[in-house]
C-alpha atoms as a PDB file:
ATOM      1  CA  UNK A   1       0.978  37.570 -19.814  1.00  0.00           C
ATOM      2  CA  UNK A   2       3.751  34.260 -19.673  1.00  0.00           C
ATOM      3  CA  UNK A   3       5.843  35.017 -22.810  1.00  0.00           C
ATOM      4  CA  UNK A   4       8.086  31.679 -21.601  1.00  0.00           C
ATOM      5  CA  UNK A   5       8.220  29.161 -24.118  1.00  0.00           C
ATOM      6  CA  UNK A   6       6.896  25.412 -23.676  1.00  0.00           C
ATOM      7  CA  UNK A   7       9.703  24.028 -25.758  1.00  0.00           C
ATOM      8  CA  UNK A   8      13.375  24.754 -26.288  1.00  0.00           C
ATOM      9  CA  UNK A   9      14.066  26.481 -29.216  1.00  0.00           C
ATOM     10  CA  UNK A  10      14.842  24.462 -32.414  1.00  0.00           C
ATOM     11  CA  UNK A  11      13.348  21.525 -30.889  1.00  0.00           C
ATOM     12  CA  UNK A  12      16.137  20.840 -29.305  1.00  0.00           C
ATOM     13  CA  UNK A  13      15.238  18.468 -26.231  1.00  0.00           C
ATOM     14  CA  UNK A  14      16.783  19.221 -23.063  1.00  0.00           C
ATOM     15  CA  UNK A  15      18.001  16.549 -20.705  1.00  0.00           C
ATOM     16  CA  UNK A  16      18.164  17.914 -16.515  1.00  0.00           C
ATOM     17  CA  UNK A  17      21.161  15.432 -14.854  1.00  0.00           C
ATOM     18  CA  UNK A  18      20.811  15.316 -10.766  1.00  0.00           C
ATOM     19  CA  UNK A  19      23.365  13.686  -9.445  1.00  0.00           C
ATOM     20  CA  UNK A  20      22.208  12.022  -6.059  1.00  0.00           C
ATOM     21  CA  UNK A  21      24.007  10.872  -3.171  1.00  0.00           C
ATOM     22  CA  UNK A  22      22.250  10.658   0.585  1.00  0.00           C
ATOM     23  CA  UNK A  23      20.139  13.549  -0.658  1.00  0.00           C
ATOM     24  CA  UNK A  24      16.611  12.413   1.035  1.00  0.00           C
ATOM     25  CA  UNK A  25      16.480  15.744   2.880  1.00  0.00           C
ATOM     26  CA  UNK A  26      16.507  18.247  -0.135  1.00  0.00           C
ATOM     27  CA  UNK A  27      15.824  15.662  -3.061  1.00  0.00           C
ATOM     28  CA  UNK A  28      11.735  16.019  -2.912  1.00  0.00           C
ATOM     29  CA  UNK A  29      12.661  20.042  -3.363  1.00  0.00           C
ATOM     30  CA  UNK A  30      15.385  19.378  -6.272  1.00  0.00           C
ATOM     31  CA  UNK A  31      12.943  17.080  -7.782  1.00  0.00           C
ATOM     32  CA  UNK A  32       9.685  19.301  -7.497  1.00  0.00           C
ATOM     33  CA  UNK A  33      11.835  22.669  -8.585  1.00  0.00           C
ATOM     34  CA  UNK A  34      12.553  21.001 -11.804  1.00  0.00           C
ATOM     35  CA  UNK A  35       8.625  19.570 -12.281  1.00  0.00           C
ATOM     36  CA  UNK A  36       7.268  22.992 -12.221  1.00  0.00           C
ATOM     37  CA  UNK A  37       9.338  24.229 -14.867  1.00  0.00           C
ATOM     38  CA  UNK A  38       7.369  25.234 -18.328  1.00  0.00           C
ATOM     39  CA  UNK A  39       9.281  23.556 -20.812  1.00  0.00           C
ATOM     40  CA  UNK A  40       7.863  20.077 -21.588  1.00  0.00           C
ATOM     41  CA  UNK A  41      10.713  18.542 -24.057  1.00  0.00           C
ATOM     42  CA  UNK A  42      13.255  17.348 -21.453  1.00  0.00           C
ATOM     43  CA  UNK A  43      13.999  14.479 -19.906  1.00  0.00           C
ATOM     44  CA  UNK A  44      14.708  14.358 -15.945  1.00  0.00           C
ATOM     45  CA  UNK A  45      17.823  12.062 -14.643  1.00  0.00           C
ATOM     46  CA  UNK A  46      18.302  11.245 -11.420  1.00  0.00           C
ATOM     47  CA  UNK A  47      21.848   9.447 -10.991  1.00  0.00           C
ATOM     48  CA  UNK A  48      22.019   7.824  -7.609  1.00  0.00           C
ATOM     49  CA  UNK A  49      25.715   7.081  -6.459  1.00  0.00           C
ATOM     50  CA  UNK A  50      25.046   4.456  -3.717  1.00  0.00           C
ATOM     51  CA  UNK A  51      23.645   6.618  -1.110  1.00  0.00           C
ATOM     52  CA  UNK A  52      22.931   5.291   2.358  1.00  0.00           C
ATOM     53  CA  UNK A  53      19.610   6.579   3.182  1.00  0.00           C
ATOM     54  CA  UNK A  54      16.486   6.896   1.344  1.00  0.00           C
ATOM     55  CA  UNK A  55      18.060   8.751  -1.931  1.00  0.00           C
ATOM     56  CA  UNK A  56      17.691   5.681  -3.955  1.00  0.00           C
ATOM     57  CA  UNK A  57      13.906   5.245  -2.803  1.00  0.00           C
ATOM     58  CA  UNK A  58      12.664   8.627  -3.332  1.00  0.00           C
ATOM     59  CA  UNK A  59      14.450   8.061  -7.347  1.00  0.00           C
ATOM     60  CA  UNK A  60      12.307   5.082  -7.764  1.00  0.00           C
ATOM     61  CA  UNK A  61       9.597   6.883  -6.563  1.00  0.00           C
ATOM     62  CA  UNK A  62       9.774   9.621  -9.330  1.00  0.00           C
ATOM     63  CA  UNK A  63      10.408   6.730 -12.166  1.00  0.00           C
ATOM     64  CA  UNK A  64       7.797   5.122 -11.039  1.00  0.00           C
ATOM     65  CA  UNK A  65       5.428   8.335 -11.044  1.00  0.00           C
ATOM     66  CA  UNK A  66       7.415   9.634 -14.996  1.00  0.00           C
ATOM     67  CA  UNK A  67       4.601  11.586 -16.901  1.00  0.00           C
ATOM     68  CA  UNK A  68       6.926  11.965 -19.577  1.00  0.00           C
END
């Protein structure tokens, strides 16, 4: 039986901050290790810093795709 909880306790809302620089190797992972997660009151920001290769692509991807 899952005893985790789907929301933080008190209702407090939880806010995940990835910061991202040329990161297009292990981003897709970051990104899909926080997805799976139970709790559905957070927010998830990805804070690209100017990276050279496809960081800032693969960030737009997952804004574009938000199910929040």
């Amino acid at each position: 039986m899952d005893t985790r909880q789907t929301s933080a306790p008190n209702g407090v809302f939880l806010s995940v901050i990835v910061p991202v620089y040329n990161a297009e190797k292990t981003l897709h992972a970051c990104v899909q290790s926080i997805l799976v997660q139970i709790l559905e009151n957070y927010e998830l920001l990805l804070i690209d810093d100017g990276s050279q290769d496809a960081s800032a692509d693969i960030c737009k991807y997952y804004a574009a795709k938000d199910m929040h």
